[in-house]
PDB file of N, CA and C in Angstrom:
ATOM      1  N   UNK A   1       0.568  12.795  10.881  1.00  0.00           N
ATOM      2  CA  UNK A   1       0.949  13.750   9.871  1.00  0.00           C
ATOM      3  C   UNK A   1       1.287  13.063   8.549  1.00  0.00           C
ATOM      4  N   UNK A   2       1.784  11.727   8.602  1.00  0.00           N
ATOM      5  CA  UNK A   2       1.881  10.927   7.572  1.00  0.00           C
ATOM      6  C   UNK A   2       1.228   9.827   7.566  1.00  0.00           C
ATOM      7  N   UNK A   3       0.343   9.225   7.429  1.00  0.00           N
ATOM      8  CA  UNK A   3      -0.353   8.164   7.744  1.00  0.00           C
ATOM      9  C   UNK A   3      -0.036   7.615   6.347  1.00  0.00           C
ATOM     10  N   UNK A   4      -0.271   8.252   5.219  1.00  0.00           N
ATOM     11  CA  UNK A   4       0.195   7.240   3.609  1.00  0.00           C
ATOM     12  C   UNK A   4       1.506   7.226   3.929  1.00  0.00           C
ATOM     13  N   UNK A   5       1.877   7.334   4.377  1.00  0.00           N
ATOM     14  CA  UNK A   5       3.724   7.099   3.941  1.00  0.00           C
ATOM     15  C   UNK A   5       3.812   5.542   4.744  1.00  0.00           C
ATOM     16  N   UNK A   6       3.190   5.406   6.206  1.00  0.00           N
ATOM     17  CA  UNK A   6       3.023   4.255   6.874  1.00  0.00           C
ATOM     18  C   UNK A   6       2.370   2.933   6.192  1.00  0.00           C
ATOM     19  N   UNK A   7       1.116   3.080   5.448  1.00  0.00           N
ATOM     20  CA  UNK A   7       0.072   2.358   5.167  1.00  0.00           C
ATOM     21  C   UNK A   7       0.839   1.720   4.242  1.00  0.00           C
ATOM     22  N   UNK A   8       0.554  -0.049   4.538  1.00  0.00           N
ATOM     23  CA  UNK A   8       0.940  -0.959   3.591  1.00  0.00           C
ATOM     24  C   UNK A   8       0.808  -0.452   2.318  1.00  0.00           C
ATOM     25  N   UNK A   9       1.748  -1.001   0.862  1.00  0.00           N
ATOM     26  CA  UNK A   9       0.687  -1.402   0.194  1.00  0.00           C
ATOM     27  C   UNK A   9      -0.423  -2.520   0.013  1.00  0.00           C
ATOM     28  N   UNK A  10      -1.593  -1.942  -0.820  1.00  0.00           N
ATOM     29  CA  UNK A  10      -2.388  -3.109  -1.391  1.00  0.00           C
ATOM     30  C   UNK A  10      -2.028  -4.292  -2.000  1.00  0.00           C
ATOM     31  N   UNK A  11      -2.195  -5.264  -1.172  1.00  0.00           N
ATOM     32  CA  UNK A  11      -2.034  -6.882  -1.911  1.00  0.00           C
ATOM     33  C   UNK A  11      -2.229  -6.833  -3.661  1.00  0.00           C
ATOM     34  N   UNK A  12      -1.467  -7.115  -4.629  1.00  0.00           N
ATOM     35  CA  UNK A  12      -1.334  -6.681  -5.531  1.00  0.00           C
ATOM     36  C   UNK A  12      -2.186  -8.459  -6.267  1.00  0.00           C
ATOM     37  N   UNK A  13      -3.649  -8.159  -6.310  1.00  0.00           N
ATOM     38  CA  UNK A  13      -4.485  -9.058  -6.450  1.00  0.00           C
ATOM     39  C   UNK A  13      -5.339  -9.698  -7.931  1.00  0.00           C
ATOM     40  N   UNK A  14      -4.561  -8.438  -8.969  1.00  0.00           N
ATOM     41  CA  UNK A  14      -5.518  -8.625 -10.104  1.00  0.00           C
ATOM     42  C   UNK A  14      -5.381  -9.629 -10.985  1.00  0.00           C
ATOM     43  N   UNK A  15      -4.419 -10.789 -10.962  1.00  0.00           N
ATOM     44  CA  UNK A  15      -4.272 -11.840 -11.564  1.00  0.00           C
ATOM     45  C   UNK A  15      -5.058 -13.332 -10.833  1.00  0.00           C
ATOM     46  N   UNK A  16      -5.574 -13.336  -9.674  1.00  0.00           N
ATOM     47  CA  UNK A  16      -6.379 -13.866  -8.989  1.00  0.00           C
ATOM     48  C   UNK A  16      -7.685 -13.753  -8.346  1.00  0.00           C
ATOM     49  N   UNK A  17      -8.285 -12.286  -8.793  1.00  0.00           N
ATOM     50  CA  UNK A  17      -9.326 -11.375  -8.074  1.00  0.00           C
ATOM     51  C   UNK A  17     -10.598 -12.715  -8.827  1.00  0.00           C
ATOM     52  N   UNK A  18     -10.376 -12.940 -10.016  1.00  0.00           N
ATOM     53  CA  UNK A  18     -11.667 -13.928 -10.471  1.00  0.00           C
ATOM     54  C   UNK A  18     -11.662 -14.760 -10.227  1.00  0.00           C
ATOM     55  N   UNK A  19     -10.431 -15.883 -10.431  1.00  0.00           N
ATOM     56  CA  UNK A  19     -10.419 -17.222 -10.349  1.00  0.00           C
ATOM     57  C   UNK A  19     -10.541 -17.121  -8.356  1.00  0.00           C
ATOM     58  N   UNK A  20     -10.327 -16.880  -7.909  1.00  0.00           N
ATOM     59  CA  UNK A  20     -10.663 -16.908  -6.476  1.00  0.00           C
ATOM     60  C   UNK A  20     -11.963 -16.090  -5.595  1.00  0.00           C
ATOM     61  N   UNK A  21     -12.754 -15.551  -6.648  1.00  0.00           N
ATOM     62  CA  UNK A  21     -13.921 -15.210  -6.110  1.00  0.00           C
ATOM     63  C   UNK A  21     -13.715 -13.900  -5.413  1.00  0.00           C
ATOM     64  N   UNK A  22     -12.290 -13.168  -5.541  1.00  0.00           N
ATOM     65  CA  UNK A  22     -12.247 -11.856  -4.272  1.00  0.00           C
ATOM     66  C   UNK A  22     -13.255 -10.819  -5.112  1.00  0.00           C
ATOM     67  N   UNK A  23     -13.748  -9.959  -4.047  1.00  0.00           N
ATOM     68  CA  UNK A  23     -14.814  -9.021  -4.535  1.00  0.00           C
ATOM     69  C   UNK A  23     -14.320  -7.181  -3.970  1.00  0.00           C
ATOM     70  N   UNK A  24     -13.836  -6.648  -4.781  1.00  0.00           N
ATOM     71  CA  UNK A  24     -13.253  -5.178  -4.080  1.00  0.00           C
ATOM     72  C   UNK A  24     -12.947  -4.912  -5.231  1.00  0.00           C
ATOM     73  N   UNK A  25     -12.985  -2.911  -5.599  1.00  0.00           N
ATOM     74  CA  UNK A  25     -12.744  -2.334  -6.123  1.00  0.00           C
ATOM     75  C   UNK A  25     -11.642  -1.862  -6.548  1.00  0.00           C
ATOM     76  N   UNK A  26     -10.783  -2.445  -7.947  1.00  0.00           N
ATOM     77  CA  UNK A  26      -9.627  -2.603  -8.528  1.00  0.00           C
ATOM     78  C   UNK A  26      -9.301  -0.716  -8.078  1.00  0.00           C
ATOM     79  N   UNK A  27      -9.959  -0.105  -8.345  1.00  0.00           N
ATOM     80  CA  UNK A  27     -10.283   1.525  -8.659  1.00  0.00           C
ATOM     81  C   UNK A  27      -9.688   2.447  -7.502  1.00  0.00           C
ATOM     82  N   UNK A  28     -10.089   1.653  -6.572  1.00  0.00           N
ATOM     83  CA  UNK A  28      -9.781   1.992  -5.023  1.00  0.00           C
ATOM     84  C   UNK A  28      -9.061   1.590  -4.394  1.00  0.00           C
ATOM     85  N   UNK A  29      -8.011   2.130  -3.876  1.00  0.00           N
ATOM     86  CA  UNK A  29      -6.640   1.622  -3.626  1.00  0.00           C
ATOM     87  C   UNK A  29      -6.904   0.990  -1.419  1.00  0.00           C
ATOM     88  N   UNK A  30      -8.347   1.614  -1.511  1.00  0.00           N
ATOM     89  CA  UNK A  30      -8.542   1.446   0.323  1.00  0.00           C
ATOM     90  C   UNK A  30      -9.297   0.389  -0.249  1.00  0.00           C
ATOM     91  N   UNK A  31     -10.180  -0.428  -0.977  1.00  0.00           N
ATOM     92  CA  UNK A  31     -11.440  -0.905  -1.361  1.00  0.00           C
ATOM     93  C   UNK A  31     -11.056  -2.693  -0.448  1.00  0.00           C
ATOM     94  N   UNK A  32      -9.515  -3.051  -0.870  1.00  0.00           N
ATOM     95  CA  UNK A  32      -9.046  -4.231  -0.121  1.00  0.00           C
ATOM     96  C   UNK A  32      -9.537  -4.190   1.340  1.00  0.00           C
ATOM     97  N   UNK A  33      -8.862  -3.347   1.878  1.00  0.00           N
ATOM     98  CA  UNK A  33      -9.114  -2.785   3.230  1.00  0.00           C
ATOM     99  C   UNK A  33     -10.313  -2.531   4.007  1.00  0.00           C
ATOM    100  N   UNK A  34     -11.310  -1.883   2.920  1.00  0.00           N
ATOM    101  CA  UNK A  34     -12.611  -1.669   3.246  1.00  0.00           C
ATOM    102  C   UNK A  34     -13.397  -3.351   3.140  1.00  0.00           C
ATOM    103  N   UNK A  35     -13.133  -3.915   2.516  1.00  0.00           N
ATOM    104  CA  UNK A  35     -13.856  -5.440   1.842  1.00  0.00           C
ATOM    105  C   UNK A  35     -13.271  -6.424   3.219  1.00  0.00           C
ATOM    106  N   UNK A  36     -12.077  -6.545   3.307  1.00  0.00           N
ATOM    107  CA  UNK A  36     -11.486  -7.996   3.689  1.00  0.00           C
ATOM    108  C   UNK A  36     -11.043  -7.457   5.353  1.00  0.00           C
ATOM    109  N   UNK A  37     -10.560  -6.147   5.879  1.00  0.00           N
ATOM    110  CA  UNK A  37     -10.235  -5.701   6.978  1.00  0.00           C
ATOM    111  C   UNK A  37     -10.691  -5.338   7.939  1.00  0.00           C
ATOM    112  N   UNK A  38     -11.898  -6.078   8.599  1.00  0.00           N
ATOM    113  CA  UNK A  38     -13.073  -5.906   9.289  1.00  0.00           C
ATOM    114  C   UNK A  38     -13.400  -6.987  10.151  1.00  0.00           C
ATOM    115  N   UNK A  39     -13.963  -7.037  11.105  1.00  0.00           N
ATOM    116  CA  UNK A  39     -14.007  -8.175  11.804  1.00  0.00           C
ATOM    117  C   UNK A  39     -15.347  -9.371  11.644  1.00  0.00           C
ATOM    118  N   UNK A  40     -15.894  -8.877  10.674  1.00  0.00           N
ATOM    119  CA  UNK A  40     -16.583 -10.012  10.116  1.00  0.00           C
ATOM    120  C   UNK A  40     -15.517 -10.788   8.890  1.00  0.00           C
ATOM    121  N   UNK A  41     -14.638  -9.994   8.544  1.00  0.00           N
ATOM    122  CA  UNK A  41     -13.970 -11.115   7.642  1.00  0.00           C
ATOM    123  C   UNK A  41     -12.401 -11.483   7.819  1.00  0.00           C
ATOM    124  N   UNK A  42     -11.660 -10.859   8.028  1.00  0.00           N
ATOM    125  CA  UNK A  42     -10.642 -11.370   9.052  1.00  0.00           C
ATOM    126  C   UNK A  42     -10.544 -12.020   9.985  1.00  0.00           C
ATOM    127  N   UNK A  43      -9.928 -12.642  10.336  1.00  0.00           N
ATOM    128  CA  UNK A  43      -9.130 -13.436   8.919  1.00  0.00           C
ATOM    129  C   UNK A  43      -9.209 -14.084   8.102  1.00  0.00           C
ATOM    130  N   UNK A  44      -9.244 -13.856   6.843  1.00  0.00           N
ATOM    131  CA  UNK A  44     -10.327 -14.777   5.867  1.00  0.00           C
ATOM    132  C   UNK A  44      -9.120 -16.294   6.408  1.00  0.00           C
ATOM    133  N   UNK A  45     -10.319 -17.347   5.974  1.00  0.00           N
ATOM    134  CA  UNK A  45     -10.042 -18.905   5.955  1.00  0.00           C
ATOM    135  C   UNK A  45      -8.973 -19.459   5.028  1.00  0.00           C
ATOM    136  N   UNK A  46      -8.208 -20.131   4.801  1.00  0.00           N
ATOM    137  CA  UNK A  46      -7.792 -20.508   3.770  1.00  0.00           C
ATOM    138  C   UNK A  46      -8.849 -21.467   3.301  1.00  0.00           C
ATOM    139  N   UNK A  47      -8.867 -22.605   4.465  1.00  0.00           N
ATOM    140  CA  UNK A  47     -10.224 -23.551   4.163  1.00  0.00           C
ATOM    141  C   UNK A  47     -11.547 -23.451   2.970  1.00  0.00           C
ATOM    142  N   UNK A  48     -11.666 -21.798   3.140  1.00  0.00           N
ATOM    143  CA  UNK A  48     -12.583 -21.238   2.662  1.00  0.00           C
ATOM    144  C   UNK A  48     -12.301 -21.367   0.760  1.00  0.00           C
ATOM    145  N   UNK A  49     -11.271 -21.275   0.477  1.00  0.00           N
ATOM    146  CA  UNK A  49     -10.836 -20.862  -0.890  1.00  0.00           C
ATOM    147  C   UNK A  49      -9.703 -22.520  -1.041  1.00  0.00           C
ATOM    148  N   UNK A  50      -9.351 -22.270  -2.980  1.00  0.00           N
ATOM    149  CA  UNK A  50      -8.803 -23.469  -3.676  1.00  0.00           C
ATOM    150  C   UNK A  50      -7.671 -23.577  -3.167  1.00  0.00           C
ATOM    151  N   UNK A  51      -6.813 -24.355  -2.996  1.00  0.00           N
ATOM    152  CA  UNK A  51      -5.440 -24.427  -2.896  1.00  0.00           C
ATOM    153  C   UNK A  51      -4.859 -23.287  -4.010  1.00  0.00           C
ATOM    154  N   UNK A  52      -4.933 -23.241  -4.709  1.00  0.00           N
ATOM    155  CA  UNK A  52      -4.117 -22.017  -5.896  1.00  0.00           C
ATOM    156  C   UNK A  52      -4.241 -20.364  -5.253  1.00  0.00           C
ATOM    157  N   UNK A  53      -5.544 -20.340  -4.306  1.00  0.00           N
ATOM    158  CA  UNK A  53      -5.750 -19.065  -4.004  1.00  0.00           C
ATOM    159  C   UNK A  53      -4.808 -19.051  -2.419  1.00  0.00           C
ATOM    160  N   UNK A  54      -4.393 -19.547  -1.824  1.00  0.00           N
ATOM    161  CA  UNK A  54      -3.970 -19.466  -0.426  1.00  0.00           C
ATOM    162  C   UNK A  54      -2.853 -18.296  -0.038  1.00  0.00           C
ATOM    163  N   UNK A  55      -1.625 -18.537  -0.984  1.00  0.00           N
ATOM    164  CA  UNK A  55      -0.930 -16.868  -1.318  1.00  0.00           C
ATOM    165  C   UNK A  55      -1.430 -15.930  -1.271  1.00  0.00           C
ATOM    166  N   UNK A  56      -2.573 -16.132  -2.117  1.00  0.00           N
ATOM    167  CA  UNK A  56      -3.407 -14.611  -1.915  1.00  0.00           C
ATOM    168  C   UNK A  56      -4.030 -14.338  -0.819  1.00  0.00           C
ATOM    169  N   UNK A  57      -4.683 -15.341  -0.300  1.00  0.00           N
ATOM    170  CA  UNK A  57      -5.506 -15.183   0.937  1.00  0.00           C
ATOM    171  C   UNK A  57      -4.591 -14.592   2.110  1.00  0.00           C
ATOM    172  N   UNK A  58      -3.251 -15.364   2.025  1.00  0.00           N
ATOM    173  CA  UNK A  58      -2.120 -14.952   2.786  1.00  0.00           C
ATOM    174  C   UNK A  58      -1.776 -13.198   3.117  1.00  0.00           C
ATOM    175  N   UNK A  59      -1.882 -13.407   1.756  1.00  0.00           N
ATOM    176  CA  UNK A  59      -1.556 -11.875   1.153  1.00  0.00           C
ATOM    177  C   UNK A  59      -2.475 -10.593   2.060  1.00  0.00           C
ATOM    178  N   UNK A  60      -3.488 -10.938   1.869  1.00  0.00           N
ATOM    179  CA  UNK A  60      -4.734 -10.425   2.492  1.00  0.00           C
ATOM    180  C   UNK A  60      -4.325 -10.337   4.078  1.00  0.00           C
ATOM    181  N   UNK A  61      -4.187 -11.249   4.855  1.00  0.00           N
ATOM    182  CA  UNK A  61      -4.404 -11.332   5.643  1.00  0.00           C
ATOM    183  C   UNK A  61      -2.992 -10.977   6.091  1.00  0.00           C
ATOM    184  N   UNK A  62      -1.850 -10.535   5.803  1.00  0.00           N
ATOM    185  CA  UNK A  62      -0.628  -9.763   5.993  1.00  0.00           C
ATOM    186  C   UNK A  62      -0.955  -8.581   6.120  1.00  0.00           C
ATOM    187  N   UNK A  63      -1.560  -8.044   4.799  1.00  0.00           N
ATOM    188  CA  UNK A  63      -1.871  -6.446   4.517  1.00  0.00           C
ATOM    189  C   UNK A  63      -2.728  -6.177   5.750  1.00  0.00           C
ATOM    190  N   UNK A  64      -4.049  -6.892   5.730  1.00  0.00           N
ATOM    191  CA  UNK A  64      -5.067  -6.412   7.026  1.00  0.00           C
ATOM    192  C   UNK A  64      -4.571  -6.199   8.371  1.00  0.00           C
ATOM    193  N   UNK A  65      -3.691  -7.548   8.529  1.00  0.00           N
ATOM    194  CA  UNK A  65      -3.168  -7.115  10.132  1.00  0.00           C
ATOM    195  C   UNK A  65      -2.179  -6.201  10.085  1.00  0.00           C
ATOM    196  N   UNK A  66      -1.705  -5.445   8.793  1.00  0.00           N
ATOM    197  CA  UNK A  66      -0.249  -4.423   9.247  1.00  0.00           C
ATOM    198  C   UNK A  66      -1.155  -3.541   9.239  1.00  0.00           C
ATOM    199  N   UNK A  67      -2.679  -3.194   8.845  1.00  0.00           N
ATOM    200  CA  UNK A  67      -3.282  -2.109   8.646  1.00  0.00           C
ATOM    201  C   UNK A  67      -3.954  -2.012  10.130  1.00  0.00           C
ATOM    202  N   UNK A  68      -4.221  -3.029  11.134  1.00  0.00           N
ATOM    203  CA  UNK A  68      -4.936  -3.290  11.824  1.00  0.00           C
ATOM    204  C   UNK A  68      -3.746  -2.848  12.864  1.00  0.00           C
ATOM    205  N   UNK A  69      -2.789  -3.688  12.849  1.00  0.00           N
ATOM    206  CA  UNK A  69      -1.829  -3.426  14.453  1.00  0.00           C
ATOM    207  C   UNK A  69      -0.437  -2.897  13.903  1.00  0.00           C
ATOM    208  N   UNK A  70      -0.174  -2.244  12.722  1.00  0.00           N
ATOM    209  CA  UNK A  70       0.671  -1.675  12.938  1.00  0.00           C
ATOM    210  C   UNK A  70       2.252  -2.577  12.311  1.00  0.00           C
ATOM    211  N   UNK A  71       3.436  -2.154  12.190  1.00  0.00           N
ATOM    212  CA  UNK A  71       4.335  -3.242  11.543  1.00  0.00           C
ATOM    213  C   UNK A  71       5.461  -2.822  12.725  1.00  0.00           C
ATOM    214  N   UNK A  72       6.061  -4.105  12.843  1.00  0.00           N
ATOM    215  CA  UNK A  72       6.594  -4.024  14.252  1.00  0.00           C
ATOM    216  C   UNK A  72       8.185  -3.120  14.379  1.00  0.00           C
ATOM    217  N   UNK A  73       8.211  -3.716  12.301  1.00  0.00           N
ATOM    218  CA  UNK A  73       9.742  -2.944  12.318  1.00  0.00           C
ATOM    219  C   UNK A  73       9.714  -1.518  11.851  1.00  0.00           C
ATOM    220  N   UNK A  74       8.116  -0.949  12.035  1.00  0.00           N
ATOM    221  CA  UNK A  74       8.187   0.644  10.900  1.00  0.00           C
ATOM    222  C   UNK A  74       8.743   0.646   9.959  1.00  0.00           C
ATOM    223  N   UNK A  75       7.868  -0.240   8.811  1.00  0.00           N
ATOM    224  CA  UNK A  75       8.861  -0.644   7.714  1.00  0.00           C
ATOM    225  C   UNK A  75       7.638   0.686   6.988  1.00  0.00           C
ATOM    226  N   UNK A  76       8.135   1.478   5.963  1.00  0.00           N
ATOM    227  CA  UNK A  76       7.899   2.727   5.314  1.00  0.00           C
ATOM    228  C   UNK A  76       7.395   2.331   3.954  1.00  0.00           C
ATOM    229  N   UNK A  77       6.258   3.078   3.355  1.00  0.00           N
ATOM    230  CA  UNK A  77       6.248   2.810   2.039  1.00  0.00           C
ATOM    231  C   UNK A  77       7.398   2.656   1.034  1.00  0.00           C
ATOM    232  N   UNK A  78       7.386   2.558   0.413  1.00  0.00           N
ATOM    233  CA  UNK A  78       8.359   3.453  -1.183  1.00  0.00           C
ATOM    234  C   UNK A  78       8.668   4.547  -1.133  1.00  0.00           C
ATOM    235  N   UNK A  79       9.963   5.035  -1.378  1.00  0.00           N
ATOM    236  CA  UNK A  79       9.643   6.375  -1.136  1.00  0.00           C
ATOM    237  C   UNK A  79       9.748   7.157   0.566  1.00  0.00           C
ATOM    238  N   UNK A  80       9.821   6.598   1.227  1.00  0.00           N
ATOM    239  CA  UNK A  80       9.695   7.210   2.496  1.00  0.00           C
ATOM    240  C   UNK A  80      10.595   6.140   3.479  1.00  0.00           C
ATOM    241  N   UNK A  81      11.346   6.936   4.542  1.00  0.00           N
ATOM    242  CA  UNK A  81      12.099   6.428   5.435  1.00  0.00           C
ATOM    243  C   UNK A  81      12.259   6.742   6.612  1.00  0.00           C
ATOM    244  N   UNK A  82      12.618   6.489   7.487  1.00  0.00           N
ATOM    245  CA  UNK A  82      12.915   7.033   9.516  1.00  0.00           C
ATOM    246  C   UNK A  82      11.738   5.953  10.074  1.00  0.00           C
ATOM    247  N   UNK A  83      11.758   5.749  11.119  1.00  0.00           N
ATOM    248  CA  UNK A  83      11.538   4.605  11.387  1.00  0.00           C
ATOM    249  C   UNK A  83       9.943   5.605  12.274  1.00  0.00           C
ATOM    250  N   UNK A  84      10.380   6.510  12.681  1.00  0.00           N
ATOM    251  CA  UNK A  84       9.273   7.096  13.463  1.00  0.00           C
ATOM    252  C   UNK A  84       8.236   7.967  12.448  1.00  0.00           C
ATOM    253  N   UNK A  85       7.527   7.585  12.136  1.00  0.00           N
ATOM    254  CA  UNK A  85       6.127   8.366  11.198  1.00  0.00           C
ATOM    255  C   UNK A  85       6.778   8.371   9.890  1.00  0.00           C
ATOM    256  N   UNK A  86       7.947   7.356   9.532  1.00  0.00           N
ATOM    257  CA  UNK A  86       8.136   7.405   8.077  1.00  0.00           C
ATOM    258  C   UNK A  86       8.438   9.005   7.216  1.00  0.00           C
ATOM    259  N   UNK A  87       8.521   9.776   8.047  1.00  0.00           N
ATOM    260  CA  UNK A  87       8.446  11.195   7.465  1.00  0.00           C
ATOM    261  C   UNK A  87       9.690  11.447   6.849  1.00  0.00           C
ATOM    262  N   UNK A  88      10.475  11.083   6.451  1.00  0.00           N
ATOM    263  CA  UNK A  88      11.128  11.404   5.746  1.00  0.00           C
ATOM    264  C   UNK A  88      11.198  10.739   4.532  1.00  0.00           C
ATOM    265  N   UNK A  89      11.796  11.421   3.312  1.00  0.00           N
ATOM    266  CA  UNK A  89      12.032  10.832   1.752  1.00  0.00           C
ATOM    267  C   UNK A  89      13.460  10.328   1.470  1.00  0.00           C
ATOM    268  N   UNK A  90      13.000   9.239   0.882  1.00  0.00           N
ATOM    269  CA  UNK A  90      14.101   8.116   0.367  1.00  0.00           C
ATOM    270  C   UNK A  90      14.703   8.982  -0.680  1.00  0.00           C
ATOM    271  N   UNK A  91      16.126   8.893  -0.934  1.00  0.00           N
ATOM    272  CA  UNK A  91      17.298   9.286  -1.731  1.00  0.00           C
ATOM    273  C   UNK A  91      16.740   8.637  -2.997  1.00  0.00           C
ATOM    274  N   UNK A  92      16.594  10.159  -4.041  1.00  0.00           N
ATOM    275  CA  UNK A  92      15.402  10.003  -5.473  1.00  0.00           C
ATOM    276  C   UNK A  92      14.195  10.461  -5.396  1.00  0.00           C
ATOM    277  N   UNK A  93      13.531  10.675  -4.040  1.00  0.00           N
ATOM    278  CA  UNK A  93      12.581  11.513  -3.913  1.00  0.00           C
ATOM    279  C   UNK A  93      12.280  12.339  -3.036  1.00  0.00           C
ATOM    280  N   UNK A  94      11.815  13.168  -3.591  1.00  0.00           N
ATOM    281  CA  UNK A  94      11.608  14.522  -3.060  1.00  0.00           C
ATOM    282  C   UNK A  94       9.750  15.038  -2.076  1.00  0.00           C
ATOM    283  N   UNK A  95       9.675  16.009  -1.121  1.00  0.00           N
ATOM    284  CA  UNK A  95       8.681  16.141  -0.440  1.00  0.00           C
ATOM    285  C   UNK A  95       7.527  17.364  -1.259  1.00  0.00           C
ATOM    286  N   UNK A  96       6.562  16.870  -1.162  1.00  0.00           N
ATOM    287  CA  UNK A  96       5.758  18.031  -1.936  1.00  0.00           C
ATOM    288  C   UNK A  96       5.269  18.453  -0.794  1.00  0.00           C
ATOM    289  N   UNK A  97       4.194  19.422  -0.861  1.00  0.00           N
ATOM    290  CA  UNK A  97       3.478  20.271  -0.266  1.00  0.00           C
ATOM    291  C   UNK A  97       2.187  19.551   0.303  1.00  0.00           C
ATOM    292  N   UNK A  98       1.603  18.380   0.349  1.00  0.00           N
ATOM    293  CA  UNK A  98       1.297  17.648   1.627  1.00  0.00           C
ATOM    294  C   UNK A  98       1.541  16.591   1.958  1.00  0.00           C
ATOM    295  N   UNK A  99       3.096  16.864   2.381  1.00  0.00           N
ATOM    296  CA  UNK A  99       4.007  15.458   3.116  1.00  0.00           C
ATOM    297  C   UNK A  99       4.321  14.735   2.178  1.00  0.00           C
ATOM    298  N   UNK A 100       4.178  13.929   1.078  1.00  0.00           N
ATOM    299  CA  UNK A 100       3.906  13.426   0.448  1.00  0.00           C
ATOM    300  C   UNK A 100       5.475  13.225  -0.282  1.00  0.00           C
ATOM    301  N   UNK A 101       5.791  12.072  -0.179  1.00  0.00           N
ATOM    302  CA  UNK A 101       7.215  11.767  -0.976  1.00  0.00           C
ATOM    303  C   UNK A 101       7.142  11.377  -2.366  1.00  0.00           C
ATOM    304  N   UNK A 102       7.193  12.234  -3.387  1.00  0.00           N
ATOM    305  CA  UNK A 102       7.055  12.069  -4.769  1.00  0.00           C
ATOM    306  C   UNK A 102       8.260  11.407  -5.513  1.00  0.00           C
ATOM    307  N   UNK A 103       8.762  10.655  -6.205  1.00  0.00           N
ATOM    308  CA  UNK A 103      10.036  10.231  -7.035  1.00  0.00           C
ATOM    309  C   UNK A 103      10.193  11.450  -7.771  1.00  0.00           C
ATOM    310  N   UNK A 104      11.690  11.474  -7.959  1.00  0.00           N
ATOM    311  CA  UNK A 104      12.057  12.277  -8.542  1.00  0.00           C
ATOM    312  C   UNK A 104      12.475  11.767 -10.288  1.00  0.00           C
ATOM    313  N   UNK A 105      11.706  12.833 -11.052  1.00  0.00           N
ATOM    314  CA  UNK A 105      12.193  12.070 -12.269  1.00  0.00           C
ATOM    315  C   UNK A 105      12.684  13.244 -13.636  1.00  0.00           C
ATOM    316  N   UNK A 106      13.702  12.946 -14.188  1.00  0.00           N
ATOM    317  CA  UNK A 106      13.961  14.205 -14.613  1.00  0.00           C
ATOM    318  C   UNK A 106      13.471  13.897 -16.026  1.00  0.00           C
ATOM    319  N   UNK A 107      12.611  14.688 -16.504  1.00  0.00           N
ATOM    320  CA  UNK A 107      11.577  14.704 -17.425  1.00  0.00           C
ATOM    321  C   UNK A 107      11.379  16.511 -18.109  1.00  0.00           C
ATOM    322  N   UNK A 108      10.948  16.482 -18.591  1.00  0.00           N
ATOM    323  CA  UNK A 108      10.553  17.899 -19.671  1.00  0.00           C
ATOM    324  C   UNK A 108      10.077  18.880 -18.411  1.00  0.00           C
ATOM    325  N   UNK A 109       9.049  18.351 -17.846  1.00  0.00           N
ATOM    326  CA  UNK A 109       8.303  19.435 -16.811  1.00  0.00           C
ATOM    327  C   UNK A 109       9.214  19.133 -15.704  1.00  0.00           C
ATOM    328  N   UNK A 110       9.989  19.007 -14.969  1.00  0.00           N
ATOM    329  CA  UNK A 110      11.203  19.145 -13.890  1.00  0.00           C
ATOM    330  C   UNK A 110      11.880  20.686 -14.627  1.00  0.00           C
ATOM    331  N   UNK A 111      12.568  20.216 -16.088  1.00  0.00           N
ATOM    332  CA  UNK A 111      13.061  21.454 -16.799  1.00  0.00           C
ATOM    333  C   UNK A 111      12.664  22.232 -16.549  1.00  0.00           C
ATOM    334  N   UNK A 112      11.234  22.464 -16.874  1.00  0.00           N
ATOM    335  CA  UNK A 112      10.879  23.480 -16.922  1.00  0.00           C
ATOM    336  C   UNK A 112      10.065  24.161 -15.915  1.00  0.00           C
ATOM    337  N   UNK A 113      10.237  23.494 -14.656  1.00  0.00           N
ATOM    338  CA  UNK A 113       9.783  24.186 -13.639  1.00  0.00           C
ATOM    339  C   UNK A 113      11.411  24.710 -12.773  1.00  0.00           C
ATOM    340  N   UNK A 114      12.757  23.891 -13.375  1.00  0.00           N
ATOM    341  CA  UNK A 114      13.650  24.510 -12.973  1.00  0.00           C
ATOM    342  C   UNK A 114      14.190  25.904 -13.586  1.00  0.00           C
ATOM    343  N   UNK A 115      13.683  26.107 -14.983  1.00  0.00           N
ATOM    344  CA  UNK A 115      13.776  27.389 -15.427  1.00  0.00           C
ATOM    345  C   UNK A 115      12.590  28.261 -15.104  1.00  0.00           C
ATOM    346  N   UNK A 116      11.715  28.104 -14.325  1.00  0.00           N
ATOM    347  CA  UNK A 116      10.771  28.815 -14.356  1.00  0.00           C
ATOM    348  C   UNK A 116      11.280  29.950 -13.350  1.00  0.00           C
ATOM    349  N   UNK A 117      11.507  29.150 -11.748  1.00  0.00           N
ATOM    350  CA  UNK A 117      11.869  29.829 -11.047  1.00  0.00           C
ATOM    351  C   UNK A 117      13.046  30.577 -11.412  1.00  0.00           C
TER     352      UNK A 117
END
């Protein structure tokens, strides 16, 4: 019922995506996952890449296996908490209308959807 609230985030890669040769779609937040989380490329090598890239490779290969088997402590996105399906929202944010734990931010349109009703 919540599967985004579970799902890592993405290895946060765009300061190394060139100098280390990684190839996936900045655009696409699954594109890591789809590229590097597969069993032709997991676990990527370090061997394979410079000494400067190995963090990252690390990185990679953290994200893939929590996407692959799961995190042992049900650790929750941002935003989301309870240890079982993450379904609940962290104190500051609030649940929309599909599951979905949004931050709460008090801004012009909050106003004015609190005067609306």
């Amino acid at each position: 019922m919540y599967p985004f609230a579970c799902n890592p985030p993405s290895p946060d890669l765009e300061d190394v995506k060139k100098e280390c040769n990684f190839t996936f779609d900045e655009s696409d937040r699954s594109s890591v996952n789809k590229t590097y989380c597969n069993a032709k490329q997991y676990p990527l090598n370090r061997s394979s890449y410079k000494e400067e890239c190995w963090d990252a490779v690390d990185s990679i290969n953290d994200y893939c296996r929590q996407m692959m088997y799961g995190t042992p402590t049900g650790v929750c996105n941002n935003g989301y908490r309870n240890v079982t399906m993450c379904g609940l929202c962290d104190d500051g944010y609030g649940i929309a209308s599909d599951y979905s734990c949004n931050e709460c931010v008090l801004d012009f349109n909050y106003y004015l959807h609190l005067f609306k009703e």
